[in-house]
N, C-alpha and C. Protein backbone atom coordinates (compact mmCIF):
# COMPACT_ATOMS: atom_id res chain seq x y z
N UNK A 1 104.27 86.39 90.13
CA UNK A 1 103.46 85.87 89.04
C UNK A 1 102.21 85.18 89.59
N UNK A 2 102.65 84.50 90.90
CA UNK A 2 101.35 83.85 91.27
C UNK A 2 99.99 85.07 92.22
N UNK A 3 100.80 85.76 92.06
CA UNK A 3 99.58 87.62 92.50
C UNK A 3 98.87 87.44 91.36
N UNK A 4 99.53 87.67 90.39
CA UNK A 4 98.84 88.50 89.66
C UNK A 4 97.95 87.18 88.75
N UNK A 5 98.03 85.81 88.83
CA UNK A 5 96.94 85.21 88.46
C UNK A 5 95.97 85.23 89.75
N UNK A 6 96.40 85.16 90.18
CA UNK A 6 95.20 85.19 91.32
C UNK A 6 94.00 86.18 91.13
N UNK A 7 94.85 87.41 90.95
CA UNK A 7 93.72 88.85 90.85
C UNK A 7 93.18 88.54 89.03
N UNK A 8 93.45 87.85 88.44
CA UNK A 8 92.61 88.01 87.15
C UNK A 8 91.82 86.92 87.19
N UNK A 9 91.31 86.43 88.44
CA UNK A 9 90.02 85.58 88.53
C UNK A 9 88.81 87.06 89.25
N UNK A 10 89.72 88.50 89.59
CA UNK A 10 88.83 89.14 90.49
C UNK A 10 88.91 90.51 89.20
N UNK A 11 89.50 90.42 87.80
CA UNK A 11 89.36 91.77 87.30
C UNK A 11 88.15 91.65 86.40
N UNK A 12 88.20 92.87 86.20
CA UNK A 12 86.97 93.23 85.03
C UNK A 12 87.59 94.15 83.81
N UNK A 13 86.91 93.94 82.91
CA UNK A 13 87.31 94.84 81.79
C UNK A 13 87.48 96.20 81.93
N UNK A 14 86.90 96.39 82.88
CA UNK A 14 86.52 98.13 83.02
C UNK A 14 87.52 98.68 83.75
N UNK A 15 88.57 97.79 85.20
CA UNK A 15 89.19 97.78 85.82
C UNK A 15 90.59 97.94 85.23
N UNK A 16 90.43 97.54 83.76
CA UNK A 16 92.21 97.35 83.56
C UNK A 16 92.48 98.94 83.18
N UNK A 17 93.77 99.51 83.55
CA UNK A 17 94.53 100.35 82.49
C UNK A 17 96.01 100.01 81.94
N UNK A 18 96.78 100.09 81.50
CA UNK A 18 97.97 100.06 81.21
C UNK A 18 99.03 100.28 81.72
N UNK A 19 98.82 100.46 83.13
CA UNK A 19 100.07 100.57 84.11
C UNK A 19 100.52 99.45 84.93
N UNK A 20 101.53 99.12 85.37
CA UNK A 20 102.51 98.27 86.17
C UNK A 20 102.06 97.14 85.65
N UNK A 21 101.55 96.39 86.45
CA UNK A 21 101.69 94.63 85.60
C UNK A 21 100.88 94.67 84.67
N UNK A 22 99.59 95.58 84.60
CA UNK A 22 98.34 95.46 83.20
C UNK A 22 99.27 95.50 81.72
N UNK A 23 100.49 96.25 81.61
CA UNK A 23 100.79 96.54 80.47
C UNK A 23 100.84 94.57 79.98
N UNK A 24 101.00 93.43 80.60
CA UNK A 24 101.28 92.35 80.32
C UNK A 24 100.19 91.36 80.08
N UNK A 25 98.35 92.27 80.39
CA UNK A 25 97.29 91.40 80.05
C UNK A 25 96.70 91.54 78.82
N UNK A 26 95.93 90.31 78.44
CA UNK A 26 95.66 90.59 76.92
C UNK A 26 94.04 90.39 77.25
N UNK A 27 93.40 91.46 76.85
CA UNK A 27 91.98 91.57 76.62
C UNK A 27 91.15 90.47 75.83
N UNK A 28 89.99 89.70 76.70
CA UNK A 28 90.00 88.68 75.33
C UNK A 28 88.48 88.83 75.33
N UNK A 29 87.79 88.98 74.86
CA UNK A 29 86.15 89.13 74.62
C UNK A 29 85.64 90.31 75.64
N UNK A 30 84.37 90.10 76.44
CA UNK A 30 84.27 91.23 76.94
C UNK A 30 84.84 91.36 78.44
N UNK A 31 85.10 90.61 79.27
CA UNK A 31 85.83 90.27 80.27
C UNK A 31 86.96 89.29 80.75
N UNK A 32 86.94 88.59 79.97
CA UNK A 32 88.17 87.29 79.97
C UNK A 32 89.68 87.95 80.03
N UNK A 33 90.23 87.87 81.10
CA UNK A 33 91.77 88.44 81.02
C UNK A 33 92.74 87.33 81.26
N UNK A 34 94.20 87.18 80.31
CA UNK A 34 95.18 86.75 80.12
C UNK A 34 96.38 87.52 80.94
N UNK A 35 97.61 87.05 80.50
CA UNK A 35 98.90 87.38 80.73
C UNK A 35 99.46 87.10 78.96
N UNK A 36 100.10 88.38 78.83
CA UNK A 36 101.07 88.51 77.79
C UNK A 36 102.64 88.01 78.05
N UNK A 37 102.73 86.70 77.97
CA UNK A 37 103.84 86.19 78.27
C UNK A 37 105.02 86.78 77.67
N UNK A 38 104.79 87.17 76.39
CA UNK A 38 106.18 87.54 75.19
C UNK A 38 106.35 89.02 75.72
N UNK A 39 104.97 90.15 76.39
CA UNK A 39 105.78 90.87 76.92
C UNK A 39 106.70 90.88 78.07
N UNK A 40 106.14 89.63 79.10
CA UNK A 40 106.95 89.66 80.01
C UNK A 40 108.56 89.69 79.80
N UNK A 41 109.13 88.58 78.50
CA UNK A 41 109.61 88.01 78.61
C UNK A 41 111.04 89.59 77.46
N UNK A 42 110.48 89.73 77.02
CA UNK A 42 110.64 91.53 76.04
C UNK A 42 111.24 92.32 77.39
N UNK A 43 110.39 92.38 78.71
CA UNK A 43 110.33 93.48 79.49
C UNK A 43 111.43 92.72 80.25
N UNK A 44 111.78 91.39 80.25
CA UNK A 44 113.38 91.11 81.47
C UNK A 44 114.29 91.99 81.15
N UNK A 45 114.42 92.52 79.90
CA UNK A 45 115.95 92.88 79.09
C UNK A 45 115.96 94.45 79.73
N UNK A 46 115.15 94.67 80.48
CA UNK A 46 115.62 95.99 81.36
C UNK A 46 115.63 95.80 82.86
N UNK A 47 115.29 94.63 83.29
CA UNK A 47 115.30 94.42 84.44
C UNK A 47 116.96 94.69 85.43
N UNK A 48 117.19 95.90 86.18
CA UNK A 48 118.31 95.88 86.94
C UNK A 48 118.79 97.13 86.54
N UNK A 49 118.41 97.45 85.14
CA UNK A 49 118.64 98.77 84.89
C UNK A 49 118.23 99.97 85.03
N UNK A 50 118.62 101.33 85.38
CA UNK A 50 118.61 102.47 85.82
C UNK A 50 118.59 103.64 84.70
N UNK A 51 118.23 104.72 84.72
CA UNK A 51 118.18 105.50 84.14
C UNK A 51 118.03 106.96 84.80
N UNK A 52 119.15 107.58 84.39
CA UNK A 52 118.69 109.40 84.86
C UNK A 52 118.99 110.25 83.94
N UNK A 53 117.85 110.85 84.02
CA UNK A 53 117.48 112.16 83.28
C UNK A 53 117.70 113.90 83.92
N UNK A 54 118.80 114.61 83.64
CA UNK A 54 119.09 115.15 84.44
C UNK A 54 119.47 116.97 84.01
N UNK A 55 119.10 117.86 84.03
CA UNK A 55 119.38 119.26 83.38
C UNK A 55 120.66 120.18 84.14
N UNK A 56 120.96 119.03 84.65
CA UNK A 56 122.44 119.82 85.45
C UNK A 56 123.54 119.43 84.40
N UNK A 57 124.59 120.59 84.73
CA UNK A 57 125.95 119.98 84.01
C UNK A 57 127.15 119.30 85.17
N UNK A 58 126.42 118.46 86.07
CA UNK A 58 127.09 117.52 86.98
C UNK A 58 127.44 116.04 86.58
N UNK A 59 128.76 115.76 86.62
CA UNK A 59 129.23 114.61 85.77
C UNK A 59 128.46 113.57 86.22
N UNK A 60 128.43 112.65 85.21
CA UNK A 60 127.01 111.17 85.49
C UNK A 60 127.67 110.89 87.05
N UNK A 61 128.78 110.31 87.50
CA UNK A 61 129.28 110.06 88.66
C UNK A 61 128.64 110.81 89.48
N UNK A 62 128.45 112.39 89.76
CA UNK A 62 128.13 112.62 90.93
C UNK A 62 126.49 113.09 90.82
N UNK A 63 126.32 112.89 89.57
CA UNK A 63 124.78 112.27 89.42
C UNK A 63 124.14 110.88 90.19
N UNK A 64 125.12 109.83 90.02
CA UNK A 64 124.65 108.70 90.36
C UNK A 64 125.05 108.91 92.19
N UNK A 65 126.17 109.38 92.33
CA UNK A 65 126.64 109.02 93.73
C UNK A 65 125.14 110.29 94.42
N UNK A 66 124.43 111.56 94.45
CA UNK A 66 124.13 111.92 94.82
C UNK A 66 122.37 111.39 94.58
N UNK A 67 121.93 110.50 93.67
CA UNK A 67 121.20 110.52 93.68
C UNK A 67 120.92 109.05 94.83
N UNK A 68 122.33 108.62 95.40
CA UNK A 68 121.47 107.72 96.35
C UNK A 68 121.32 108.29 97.77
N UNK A 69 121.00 109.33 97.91
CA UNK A 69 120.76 109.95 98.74
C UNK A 69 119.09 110.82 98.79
N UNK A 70 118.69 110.08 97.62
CA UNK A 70 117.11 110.37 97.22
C UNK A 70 116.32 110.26 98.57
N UNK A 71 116.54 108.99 99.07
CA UNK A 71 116.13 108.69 100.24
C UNK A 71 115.69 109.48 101.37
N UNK A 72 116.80 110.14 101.64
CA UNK A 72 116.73 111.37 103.04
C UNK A 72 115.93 112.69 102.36
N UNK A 73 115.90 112.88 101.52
CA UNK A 73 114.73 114.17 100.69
C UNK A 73 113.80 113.41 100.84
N UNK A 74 113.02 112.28 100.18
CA UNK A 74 111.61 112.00 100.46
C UNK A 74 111.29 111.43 101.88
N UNK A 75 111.96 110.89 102.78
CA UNK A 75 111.65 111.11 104.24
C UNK A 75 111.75 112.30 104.64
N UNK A 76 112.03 113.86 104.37
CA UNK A 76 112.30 114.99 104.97
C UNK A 76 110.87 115.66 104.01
N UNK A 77 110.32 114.86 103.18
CA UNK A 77 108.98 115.73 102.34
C UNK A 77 107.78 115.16 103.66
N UNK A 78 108.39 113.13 103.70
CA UNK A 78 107.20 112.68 104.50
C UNK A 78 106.96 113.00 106.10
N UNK A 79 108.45 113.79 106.61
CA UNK A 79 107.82 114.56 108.15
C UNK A 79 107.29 115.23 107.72
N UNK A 80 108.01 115.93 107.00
CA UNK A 80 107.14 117.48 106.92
C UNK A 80 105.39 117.39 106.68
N UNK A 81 105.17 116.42 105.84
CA UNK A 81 103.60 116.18 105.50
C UNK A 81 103.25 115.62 106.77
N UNK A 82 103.60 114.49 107.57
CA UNK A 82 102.88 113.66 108.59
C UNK A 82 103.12 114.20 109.75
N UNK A 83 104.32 114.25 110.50
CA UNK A 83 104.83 114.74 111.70
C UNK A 83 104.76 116.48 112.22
N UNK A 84 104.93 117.29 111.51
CA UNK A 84 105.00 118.20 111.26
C UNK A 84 103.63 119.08 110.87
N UNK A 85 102.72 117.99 109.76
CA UNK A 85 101.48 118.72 109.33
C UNK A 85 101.60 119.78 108.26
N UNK A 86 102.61 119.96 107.36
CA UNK A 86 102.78 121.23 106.84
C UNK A 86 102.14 120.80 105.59
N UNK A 87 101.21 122.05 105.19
CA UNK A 87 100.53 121.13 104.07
C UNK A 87 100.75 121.90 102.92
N UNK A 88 99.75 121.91 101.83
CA UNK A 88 99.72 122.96 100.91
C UNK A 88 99.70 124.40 101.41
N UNK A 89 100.45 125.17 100.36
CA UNK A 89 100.16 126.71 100.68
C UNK A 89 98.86 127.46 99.49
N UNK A 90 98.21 128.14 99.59
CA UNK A 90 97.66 128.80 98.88
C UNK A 90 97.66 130.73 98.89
N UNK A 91 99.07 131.02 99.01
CA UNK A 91 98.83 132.35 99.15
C UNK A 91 99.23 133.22 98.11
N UNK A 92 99.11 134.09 97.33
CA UNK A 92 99.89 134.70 96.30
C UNK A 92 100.56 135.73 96.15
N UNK A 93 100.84 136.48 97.69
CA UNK A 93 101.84 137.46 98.08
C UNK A 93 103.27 136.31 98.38
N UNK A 94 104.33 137.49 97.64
CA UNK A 94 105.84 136.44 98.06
C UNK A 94 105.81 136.86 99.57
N UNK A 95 105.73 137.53 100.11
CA UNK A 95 106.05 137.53 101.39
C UNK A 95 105.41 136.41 102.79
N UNK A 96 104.19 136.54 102.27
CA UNK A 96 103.71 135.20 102.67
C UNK A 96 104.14 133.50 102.07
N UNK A 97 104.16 133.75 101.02
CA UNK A 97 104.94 132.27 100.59
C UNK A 97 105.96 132.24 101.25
N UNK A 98 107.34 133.21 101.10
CA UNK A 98 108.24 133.43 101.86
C UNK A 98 108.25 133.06 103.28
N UNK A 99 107.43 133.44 104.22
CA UNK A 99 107.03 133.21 105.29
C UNK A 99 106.55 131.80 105.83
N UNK A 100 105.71 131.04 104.26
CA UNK A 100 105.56 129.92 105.19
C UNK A 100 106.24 128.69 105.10
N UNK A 101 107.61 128.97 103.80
CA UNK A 101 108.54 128.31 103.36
C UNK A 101 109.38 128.44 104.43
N UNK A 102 109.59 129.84 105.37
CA UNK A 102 110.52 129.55 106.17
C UNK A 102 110.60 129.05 107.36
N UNK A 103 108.85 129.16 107.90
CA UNK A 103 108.29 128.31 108.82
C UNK A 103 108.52 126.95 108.87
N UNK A 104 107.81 125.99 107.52
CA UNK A 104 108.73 125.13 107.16
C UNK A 104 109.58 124.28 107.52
N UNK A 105 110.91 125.36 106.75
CA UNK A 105 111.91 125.11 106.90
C UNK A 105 112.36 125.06 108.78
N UNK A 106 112.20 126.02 109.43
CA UNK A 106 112.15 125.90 110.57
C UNK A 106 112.01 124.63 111.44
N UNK A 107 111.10 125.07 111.38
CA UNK A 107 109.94 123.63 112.02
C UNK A 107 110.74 122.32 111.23
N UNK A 108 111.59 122.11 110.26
CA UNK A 108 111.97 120.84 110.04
C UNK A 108 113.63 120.87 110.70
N UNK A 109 113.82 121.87 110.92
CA UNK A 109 115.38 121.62 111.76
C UNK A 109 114.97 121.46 112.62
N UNK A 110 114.08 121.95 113.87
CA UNK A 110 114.13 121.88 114.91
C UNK A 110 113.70 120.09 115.11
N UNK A 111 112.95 119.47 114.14
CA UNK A 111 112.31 118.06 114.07
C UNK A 111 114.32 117.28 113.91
N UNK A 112 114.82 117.70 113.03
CA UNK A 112 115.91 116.82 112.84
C UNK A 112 117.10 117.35 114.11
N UNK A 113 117.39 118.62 114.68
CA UNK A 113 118.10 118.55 116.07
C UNK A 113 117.55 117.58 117.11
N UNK A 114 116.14 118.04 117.55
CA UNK A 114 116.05 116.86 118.58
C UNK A 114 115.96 115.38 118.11
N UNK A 115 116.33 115.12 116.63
CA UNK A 115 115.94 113.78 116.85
C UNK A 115 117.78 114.20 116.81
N UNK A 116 118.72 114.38 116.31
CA UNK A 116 120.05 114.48 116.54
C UNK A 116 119.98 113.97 118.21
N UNK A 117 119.75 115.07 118.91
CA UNK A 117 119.67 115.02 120.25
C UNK A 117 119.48 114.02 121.21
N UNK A 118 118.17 113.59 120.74
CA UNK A 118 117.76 112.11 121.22
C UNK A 118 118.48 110.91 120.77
N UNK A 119 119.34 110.73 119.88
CA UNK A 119 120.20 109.61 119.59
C UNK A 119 121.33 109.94 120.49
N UNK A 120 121.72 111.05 120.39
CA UNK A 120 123.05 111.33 120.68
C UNK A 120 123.02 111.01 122.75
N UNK A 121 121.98 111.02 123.10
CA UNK A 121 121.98 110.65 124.31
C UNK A 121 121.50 109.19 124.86
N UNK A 122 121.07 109.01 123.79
CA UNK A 122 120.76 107.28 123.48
C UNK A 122 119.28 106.78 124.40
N UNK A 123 118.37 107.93 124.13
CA UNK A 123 117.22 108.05 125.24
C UNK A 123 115.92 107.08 124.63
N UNK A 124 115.96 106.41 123.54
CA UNK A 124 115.21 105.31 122.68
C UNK A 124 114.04 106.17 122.25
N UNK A 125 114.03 107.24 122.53
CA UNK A 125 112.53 107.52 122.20
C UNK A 125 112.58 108.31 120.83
N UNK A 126 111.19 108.30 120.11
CA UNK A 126 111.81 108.80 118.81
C UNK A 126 110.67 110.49 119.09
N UNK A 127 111.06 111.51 117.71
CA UNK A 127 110.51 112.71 117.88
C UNK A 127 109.04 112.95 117.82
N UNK A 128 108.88 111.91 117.48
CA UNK A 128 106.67 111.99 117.57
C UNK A 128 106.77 111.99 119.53
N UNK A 129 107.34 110.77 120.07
CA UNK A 129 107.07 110.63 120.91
C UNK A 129 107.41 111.75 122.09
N UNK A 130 108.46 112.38 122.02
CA UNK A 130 109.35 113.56 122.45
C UNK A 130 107.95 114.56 122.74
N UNK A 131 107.71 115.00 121.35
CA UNK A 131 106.84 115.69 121.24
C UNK A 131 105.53 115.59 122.07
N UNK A 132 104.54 114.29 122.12
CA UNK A 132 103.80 114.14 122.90
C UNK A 132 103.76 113.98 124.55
N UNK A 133 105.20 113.72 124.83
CA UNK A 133 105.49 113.59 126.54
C UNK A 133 105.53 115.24 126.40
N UNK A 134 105.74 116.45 125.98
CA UNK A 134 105.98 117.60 126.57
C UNK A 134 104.76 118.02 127.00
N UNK A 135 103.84 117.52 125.81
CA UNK A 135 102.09 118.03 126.11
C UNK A 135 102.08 118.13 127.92
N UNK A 136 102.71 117.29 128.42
CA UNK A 136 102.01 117.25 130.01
C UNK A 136 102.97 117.35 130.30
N UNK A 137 104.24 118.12 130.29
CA UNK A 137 105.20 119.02 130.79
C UNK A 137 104.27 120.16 131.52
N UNK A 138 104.65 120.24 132.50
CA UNK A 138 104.18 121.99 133.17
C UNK A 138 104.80 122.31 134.14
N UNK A 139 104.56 123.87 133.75
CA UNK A 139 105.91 124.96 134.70
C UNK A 139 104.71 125.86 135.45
N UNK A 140 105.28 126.00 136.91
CA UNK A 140 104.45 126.88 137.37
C UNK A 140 105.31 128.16 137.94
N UNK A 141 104.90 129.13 137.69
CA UNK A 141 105.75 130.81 137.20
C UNK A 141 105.20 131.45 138.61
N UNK A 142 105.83 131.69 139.87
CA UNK A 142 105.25 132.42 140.64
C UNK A 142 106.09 133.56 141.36
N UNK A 143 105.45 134.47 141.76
CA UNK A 143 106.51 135.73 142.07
C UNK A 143 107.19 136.12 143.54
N UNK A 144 107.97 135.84 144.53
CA UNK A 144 107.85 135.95 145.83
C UNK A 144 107.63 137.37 146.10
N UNK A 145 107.06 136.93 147.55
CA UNK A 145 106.57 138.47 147.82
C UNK A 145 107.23 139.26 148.50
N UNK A 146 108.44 139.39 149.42
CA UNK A 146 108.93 140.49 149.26
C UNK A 146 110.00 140.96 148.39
N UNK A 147 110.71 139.74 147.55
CA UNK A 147 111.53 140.49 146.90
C UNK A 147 111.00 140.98 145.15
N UNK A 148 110.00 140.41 145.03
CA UNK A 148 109.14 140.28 143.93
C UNK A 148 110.31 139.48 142.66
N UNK A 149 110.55 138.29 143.11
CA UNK A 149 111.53 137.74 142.02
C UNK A 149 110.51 137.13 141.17
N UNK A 150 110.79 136.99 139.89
CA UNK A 150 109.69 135.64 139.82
C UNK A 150 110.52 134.27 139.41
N UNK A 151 109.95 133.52 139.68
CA UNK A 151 110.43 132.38 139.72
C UNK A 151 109.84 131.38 139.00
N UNK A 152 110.59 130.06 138.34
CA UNK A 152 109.71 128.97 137.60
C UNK A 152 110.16 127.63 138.11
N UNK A 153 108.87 127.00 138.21
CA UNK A 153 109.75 125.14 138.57
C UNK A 153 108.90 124.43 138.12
N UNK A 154 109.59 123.51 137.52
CA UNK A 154 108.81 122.82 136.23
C UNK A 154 108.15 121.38 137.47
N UNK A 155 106.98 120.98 137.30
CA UNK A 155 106.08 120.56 138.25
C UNK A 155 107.06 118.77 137.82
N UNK A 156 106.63 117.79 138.44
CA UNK A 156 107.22 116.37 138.25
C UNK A 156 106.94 115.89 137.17
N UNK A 157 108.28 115.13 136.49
CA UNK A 157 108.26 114.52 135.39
C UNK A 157 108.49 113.09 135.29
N UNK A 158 107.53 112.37 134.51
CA UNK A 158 108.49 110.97 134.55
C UNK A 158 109.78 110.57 134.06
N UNK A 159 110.43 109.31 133.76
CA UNK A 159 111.81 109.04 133.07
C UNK A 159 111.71 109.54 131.45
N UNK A 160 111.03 109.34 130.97
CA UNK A 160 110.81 110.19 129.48
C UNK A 160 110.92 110.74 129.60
N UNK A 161 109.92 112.00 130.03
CA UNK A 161 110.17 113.03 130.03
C UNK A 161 111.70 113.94 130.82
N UNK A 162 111.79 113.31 131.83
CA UNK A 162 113.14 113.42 131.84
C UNK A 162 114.17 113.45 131.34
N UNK A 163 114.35 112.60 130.41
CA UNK A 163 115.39 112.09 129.25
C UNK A 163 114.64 113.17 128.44
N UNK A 164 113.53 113.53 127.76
CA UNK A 164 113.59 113.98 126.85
C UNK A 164 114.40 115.97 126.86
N UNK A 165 114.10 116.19 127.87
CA UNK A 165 114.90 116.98 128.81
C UNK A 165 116.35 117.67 129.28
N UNK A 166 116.79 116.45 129.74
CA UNK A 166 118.11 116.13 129.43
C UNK A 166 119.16 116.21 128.41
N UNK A 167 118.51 115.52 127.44
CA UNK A 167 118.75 115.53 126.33
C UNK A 167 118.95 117.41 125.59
N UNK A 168 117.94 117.61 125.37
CA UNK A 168 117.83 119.08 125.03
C UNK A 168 118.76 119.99 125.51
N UNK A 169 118.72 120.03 127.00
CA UNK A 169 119.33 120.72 128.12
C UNK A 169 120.97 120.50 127.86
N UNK A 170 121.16 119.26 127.97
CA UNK A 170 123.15 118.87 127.14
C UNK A 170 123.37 119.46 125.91
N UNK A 171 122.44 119.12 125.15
CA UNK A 171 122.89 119.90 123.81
C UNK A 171 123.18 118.70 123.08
């Protein structure tokens, strides 16, 4: 309560709309803004309460029990947008939608195994970071010469990268 007097020494008329706390100011000449106390006081009588709206025929129970799991879907929208980069699609062949839904999808298991991975070996580092120690991972691929084998050995790594490694490599 003491926010929101504060900010109505900084609003303007032009500034208000009717969402979140505005529904509770009262317009008074051409800039003068109040607080609608009687709505506040109207709006307690839903305070704590919940509501779902739902087109499944899944009983309210496993409506309610599954919807607290909302959580892990909108962190699995926000890798995919931040960590990951996957953005809008604009294509209008299914095969390409198809394609970049399954990319995607891809690209977000492989984000949730190694972070599996990395807990499970208890290596502290999280999958942004994983990701950026490989950048300066390097393998050098060379062939001997008389038996023509070829061969790879991954050049020196630090303890991260090590662990991050490790990790993978155990499973």
């Amino acid at each position: 309560m003491h926010i929101i007097k504060l900010l109505l020494t900084k609003l303007t008329k032009s500034s208000i709309n009717n969402r979140g706390y505005n529904k509770f100011l009262i317009l008074k000449g051409k800039i003068e803004v109040g607080i609608n106390e009687k709505k506040i006081e109207a709006d307690k009588q839903w305070d704590g309460l919940k509501g779902y709206i739902t087109n499944t025929k899944l009983s309210a129970k496993k409506i309610i029990d599954n919807y607290k799991h909302l959580w892990q879907i909108e962190k699995a929208f926000r890798i995919s947008k931040t960590d990951l980069r996957i953005r809008p699609i604009y294509h209008r062949l299914r095969h390409r939608i198809e394609a970049h839904i399954s990319i995607a999808f891809v690209a977000y298991s492989i984000y949730k195994e190694l972070e599996r991975l990395l807990i499970k070996h208890k290596t502290g580092i999280s999958v942004k970071r994983a990701a950026e120690l490989t950048h300066t991972i390097y393998e050098l691929s060379y062939t001997l010469p008389q038996s023509r084998l070829m061969k790879n050995i991954i050049l020196g790594m630090d303890n991260d990268q090590r662990g991050v490694c490790l990790a993978v490599q155990k499973g």
